[in-house]
PDB file of N, CA and C in Angstrom:
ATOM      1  N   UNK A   1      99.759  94.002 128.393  1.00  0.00           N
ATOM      2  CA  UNK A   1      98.983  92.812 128.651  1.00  0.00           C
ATOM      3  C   UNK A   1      99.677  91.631 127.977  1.00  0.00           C
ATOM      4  N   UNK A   2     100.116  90.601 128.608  1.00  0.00           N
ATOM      5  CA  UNK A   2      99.962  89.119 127.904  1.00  0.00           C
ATOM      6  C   UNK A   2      99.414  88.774 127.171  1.00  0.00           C
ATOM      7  N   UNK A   3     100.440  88.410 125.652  1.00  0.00           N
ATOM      8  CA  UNK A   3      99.822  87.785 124.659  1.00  0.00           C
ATOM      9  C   UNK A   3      98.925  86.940 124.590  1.00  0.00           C
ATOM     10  N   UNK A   4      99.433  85.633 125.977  1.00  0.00           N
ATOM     11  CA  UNK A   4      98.334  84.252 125.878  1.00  0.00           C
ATOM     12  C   UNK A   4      97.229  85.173 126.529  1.00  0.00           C
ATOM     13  N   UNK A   5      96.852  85.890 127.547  1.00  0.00           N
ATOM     14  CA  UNK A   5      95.878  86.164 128.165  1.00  0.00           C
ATOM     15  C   UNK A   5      94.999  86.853 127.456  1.00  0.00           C
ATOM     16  N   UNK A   6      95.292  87.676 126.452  1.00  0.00           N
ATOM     17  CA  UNK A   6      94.616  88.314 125.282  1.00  0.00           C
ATOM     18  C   UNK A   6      93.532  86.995 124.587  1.00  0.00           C
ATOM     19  N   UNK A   7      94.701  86.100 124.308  1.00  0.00           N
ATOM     20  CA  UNK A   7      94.383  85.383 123.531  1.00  0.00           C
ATOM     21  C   UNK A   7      93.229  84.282 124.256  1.00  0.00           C
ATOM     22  N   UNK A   8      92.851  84.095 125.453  1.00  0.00           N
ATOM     23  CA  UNK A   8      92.459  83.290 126.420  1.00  0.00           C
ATOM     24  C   UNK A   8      90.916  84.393 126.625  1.00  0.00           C
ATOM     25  N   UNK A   9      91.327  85.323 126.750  1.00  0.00           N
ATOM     26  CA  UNK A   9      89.772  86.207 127.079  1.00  0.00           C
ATOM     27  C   UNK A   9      89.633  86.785 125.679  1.00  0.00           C
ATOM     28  N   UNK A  10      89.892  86.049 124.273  1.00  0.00           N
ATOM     29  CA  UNK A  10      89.079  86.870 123.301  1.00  0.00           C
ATOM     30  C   UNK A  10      88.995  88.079 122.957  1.00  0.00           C
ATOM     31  N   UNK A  11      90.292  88.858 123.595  1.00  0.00           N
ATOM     32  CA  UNK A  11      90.575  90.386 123.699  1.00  0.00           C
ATOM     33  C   UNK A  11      90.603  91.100 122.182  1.00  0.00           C
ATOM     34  N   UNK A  12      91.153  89.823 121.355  1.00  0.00           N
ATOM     35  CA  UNK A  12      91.764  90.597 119.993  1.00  0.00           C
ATOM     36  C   UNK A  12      90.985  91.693 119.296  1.00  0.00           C
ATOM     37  N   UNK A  13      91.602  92.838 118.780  1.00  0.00           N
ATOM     38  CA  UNK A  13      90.785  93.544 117.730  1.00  0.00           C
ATOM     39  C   UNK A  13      90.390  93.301 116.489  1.00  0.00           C
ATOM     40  N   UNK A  14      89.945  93.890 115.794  1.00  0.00           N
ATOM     41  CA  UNK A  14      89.631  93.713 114.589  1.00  0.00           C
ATOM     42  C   UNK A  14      90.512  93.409 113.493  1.00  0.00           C
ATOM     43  N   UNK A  15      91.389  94.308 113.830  1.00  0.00           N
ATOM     44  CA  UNK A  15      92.891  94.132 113.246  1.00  0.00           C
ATOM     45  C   UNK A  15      93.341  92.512 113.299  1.00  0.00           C
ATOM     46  N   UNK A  16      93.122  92.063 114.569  1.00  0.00           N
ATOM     47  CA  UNK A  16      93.728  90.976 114.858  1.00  0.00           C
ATOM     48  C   UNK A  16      92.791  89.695 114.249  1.00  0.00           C
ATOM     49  N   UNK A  17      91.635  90.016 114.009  1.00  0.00           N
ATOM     50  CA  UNK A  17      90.802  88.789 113.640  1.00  0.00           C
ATOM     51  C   UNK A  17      91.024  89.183 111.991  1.00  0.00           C
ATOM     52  N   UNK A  18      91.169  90.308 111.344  1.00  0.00           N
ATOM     53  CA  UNK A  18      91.803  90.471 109.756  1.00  0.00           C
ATOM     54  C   UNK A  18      92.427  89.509 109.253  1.00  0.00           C
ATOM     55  N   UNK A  19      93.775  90.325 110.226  1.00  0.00           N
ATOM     56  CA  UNK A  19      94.610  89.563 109.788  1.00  0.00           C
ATOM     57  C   UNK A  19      95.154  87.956 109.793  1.00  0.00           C
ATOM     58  N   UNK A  20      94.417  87.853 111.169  1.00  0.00           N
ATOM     59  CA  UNK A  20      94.592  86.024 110.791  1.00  0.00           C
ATOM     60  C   UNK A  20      93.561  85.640 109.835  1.00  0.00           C
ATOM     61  N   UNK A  21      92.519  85.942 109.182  1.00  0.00           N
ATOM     62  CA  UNK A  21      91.512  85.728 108.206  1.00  0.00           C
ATOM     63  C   UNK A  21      92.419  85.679 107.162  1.00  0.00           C
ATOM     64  N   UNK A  22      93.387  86.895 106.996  1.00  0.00           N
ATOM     65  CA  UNK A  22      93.976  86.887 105.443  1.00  0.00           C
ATOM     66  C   UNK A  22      95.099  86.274 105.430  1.00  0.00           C
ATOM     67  N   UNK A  23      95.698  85.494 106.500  1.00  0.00           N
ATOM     68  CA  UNK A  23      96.709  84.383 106.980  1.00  0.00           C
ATOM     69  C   UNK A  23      96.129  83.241 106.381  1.00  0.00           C
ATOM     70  N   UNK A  24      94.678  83.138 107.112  1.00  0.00           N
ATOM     71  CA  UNK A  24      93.803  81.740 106.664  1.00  0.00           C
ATOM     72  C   UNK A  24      94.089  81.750 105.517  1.00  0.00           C
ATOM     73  N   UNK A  25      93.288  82.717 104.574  1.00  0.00           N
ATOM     74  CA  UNK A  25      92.657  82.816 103.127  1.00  0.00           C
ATOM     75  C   UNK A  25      94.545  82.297 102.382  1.00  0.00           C
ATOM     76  N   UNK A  26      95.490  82.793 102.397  1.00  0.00           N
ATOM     77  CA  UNK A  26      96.732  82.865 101.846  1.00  0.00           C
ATOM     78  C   UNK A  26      97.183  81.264 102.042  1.00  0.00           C
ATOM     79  N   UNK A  27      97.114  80.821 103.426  1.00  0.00           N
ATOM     80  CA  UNK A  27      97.379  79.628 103.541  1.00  0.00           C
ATOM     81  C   UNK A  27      96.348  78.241 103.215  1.00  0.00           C
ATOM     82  N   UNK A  28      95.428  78.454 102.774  1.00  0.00           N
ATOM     83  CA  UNK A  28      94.503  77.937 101.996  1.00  0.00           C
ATOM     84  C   UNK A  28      94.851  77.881 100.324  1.00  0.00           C
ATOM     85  N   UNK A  29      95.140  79.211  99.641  1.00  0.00           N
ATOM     86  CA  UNK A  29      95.347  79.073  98.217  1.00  0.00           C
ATOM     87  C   UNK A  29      96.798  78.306  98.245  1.00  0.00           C
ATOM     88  N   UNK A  30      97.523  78.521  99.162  1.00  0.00           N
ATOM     89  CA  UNK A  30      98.863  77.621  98.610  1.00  0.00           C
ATOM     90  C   UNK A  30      98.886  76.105  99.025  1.00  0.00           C
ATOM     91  N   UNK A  31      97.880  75.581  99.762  1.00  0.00           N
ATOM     92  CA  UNK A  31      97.782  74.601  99.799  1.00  0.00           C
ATOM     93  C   UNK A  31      97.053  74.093  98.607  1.00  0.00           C
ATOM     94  N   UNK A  32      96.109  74.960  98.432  1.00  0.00           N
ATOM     95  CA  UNK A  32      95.036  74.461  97.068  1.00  0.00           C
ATOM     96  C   UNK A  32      95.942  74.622  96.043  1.00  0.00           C
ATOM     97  N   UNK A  33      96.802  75.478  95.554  1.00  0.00           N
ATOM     98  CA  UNK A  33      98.031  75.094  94.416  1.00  0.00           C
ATOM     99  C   UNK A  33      98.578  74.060  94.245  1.00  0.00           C
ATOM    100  N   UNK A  34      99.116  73.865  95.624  1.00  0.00           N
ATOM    101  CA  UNK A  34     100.110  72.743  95.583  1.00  0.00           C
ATOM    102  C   UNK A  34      99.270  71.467  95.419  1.00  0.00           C
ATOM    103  N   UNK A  35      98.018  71.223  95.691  1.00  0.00           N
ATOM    104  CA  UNK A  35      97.431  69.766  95.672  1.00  0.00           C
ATOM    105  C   UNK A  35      97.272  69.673  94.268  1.00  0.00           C
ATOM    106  N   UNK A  36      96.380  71.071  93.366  1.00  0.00           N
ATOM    107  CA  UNK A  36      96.042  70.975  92.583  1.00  0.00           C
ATOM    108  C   UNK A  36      97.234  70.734  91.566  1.00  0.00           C
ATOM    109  N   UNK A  37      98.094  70.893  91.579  1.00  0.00           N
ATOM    110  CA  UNK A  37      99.797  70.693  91.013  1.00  0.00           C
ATOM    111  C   UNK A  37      99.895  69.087  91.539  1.00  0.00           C
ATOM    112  N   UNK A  38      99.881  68.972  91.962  1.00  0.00           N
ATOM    113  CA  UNK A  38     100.257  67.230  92.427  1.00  0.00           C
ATOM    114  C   UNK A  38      99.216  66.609  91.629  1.00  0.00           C
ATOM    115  N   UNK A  39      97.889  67.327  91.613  1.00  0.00           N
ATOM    116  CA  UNK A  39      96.957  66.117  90.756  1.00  0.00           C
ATOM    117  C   UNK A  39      97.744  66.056  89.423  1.00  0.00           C
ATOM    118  N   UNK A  40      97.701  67.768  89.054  1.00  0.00           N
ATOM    119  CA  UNK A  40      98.252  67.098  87.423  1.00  0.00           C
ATOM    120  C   UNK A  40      99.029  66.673  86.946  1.00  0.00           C
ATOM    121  N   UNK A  41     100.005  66.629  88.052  1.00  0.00           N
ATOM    122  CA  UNK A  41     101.511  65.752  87.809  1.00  0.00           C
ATOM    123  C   UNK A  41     101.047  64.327  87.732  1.00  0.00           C
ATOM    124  N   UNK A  42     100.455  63.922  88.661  1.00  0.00           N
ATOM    125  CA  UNK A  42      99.980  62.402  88.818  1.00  0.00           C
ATOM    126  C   UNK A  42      99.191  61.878  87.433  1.00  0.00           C
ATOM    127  N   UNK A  43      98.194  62.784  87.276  1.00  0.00           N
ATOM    128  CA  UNK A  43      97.495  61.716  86.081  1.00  0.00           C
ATOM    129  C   UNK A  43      98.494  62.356  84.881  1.00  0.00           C
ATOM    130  N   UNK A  44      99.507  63.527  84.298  1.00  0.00           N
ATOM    131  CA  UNK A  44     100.454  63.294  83.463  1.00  0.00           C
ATOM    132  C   UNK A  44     100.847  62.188  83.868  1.00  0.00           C
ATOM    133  N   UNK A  45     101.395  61.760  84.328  1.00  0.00           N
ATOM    134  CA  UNK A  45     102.196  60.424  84.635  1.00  0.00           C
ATOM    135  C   UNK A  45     101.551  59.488  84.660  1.00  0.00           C
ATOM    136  N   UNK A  46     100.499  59.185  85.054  1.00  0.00           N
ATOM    137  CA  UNK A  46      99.703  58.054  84.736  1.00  0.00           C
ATOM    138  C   UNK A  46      99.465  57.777  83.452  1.00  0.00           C
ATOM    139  N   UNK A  47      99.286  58.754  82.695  1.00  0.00           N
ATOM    140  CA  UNK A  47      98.493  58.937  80.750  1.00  0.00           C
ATOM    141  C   UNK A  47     100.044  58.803  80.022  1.00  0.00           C
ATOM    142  N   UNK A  48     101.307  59.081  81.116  1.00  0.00           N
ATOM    143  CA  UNK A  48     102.475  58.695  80.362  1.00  0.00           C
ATOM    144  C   UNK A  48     102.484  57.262  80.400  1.00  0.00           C
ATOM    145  N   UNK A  49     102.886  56.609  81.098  1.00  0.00           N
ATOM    146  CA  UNK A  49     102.991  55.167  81.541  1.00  0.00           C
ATOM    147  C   UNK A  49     101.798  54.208  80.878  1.00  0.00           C
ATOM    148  N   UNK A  50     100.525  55.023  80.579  1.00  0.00           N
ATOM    149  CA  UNK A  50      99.717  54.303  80.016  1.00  0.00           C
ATOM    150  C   UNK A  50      98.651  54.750  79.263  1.00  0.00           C
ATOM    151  N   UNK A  51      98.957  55.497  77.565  1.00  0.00           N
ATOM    152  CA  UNK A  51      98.085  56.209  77.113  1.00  0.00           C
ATOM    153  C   UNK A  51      96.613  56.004  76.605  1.00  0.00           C
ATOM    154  N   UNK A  52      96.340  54.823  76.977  1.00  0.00           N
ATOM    155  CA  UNK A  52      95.029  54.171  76.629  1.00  0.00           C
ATOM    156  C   UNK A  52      94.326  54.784  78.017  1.00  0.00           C
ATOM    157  N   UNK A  53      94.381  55.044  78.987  1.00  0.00           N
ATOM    158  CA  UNK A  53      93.373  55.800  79.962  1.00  0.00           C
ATOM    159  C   UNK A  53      93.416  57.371  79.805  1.00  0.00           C
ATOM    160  N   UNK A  54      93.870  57.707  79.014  1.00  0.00           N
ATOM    161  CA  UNK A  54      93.522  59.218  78.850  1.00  0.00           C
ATOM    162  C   UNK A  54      92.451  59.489  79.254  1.00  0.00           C
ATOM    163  N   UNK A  55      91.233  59.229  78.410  1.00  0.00           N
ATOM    164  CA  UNK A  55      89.935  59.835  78.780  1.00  0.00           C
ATOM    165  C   UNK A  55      89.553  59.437  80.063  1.00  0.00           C
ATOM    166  N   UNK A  56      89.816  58.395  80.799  1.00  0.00           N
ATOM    167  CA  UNK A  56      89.620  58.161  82.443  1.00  0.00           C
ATOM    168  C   UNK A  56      90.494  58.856  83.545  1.00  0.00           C
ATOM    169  N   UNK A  57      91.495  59.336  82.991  1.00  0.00           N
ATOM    170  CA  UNK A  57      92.293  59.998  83.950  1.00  0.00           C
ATOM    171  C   UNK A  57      92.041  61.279  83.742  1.00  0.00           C
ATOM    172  N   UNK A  58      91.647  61.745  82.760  1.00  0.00           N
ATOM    173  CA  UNK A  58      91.215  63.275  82.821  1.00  0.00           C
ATOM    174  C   UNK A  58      90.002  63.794  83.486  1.00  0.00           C
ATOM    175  N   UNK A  59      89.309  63.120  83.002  1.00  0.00           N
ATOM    176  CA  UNK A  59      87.770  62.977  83.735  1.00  0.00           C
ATOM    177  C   UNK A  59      87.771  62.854  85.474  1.00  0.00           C
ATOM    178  N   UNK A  60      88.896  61.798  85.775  1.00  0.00           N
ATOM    179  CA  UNK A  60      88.916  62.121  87.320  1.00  0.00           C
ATOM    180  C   UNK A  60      89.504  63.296  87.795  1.00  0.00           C
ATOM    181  N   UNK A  61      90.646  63.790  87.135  1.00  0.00           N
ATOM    182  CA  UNK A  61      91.546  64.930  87.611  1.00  0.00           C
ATOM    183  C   UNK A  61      90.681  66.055  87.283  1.00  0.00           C
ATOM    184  N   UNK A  62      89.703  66.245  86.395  1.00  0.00           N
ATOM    185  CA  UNK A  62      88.765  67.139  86.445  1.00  0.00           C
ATOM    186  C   UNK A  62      87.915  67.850  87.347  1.00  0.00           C
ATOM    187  N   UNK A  63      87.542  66.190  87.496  1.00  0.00           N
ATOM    188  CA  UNK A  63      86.701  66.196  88.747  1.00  0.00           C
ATOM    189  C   UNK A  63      87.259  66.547  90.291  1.00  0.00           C
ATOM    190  N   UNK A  64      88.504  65.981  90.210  1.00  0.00           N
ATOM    191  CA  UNK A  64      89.019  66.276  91.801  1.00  0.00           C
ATOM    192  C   UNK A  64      90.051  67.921  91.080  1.00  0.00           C
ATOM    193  N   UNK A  65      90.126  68.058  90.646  1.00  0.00           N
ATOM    194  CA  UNK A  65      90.420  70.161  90.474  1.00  0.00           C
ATOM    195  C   UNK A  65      89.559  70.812  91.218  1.00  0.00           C
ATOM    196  N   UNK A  66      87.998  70.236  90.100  1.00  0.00           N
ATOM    197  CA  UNK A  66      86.837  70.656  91.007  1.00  0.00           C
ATOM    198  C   UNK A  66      86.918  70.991  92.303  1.00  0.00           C
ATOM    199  N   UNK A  67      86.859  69.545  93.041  1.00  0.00           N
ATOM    200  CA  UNK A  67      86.398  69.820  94.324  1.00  0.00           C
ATOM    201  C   UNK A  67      88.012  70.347  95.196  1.00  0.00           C
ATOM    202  N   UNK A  68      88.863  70.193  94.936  1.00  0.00           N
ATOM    203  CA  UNK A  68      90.375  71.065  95.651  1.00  0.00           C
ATOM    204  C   UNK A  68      89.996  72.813  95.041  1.00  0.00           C
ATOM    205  N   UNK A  69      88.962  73.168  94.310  1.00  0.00           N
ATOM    206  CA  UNK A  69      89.137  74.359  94.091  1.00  0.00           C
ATOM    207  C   UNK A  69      87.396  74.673  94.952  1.00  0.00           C
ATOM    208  N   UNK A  70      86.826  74.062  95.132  1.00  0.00           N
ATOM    209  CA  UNK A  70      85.366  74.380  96.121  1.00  0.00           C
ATOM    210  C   UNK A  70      86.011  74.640  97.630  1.00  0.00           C
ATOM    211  N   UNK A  71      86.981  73.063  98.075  1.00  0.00           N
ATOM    212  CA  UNK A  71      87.742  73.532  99.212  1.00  0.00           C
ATOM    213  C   UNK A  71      88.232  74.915  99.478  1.00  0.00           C
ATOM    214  N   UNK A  72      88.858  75.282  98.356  1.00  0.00           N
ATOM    215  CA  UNK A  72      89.318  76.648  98.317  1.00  0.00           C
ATOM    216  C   UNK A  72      88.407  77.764  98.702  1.00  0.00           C
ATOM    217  N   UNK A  73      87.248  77.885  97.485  1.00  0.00           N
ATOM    218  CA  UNK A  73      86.359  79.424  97.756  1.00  0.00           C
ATOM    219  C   UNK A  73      85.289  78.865  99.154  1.00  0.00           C
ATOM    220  N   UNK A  74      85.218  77.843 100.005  1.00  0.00           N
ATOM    221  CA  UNK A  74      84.459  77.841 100.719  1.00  0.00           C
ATOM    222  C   UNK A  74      85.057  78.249 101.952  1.00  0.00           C
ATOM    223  N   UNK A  75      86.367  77.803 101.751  1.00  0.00           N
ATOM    224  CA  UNK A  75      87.627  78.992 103.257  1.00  0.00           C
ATOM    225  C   UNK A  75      87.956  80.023 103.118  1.00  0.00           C
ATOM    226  N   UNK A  76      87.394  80.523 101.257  1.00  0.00           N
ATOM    227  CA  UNK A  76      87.598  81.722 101.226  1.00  0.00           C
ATOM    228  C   UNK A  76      86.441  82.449 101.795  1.00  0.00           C
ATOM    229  N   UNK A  77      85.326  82.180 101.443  1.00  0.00           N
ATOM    230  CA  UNK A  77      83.826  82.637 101.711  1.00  0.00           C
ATOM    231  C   UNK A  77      84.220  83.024 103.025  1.00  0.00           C
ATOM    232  N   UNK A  78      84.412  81.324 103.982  1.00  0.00           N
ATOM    233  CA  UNK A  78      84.308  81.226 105.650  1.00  0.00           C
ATOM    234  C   UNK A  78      85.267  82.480 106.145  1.00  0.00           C
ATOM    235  N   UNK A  79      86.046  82.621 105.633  1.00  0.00           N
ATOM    236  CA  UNK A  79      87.026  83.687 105.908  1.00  0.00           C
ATOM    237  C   UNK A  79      86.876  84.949 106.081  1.00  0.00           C
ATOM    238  N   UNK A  80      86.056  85.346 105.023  1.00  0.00           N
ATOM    239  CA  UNK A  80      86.166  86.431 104.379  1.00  0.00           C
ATOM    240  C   UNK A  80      84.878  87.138 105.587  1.00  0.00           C
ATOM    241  N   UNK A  81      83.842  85.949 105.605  1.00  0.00           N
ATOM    242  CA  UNK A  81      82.459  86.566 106.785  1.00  0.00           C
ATOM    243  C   UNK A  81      83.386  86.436 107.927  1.00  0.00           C
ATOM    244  N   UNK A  82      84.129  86.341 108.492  1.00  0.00           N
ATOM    245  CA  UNK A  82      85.132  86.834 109.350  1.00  0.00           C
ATOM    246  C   UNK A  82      85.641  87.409 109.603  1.00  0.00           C
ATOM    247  N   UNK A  83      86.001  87.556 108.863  1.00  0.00           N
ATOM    248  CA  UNK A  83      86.531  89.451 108.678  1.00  0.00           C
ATOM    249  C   UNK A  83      85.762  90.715 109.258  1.00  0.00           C
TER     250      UNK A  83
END
């Protein structure tokens, strides 16, 4: 059978909806690394260039960890009931 046509009538198995779930889930944490790595590079560098905002730049990068790491377990959750 044809790949696209599989893919067009919803044919896939279980196998097949897995494994793109644990494609999702994988390509989700390395995006959530990498942002979460860019925040803390950014406000280091900001608290370098200007150490009088420490306590304001931490407090935001805190806060946005936070929510780049909710992004994360909520595609993990969505994922995972997919499976």
């Amino acid at each position: 059978m044809e790949y696209a046509s599989v893919l067009a009538t919803g044919g896939g198995s279980a196998l097949d909806t897995s494994a793109a779930a644990a494609l999702g889930i994988g390509l989700t944490g390395l995006g959530a690394a990498l942002a979460q790595g860019r925040a803390v590079a950014a406000a280091l560098e900001g608290t370098t260039r200007n150490p009088g905002t420490l306590a304001g730049a931490r407090g935001m990068m805190i806060l946005g960890l936070g929510m780049i790491e909710s992004v994360l377990v909520l595609a993990a959750v969505f994922l995972m009931t997919k499976m």
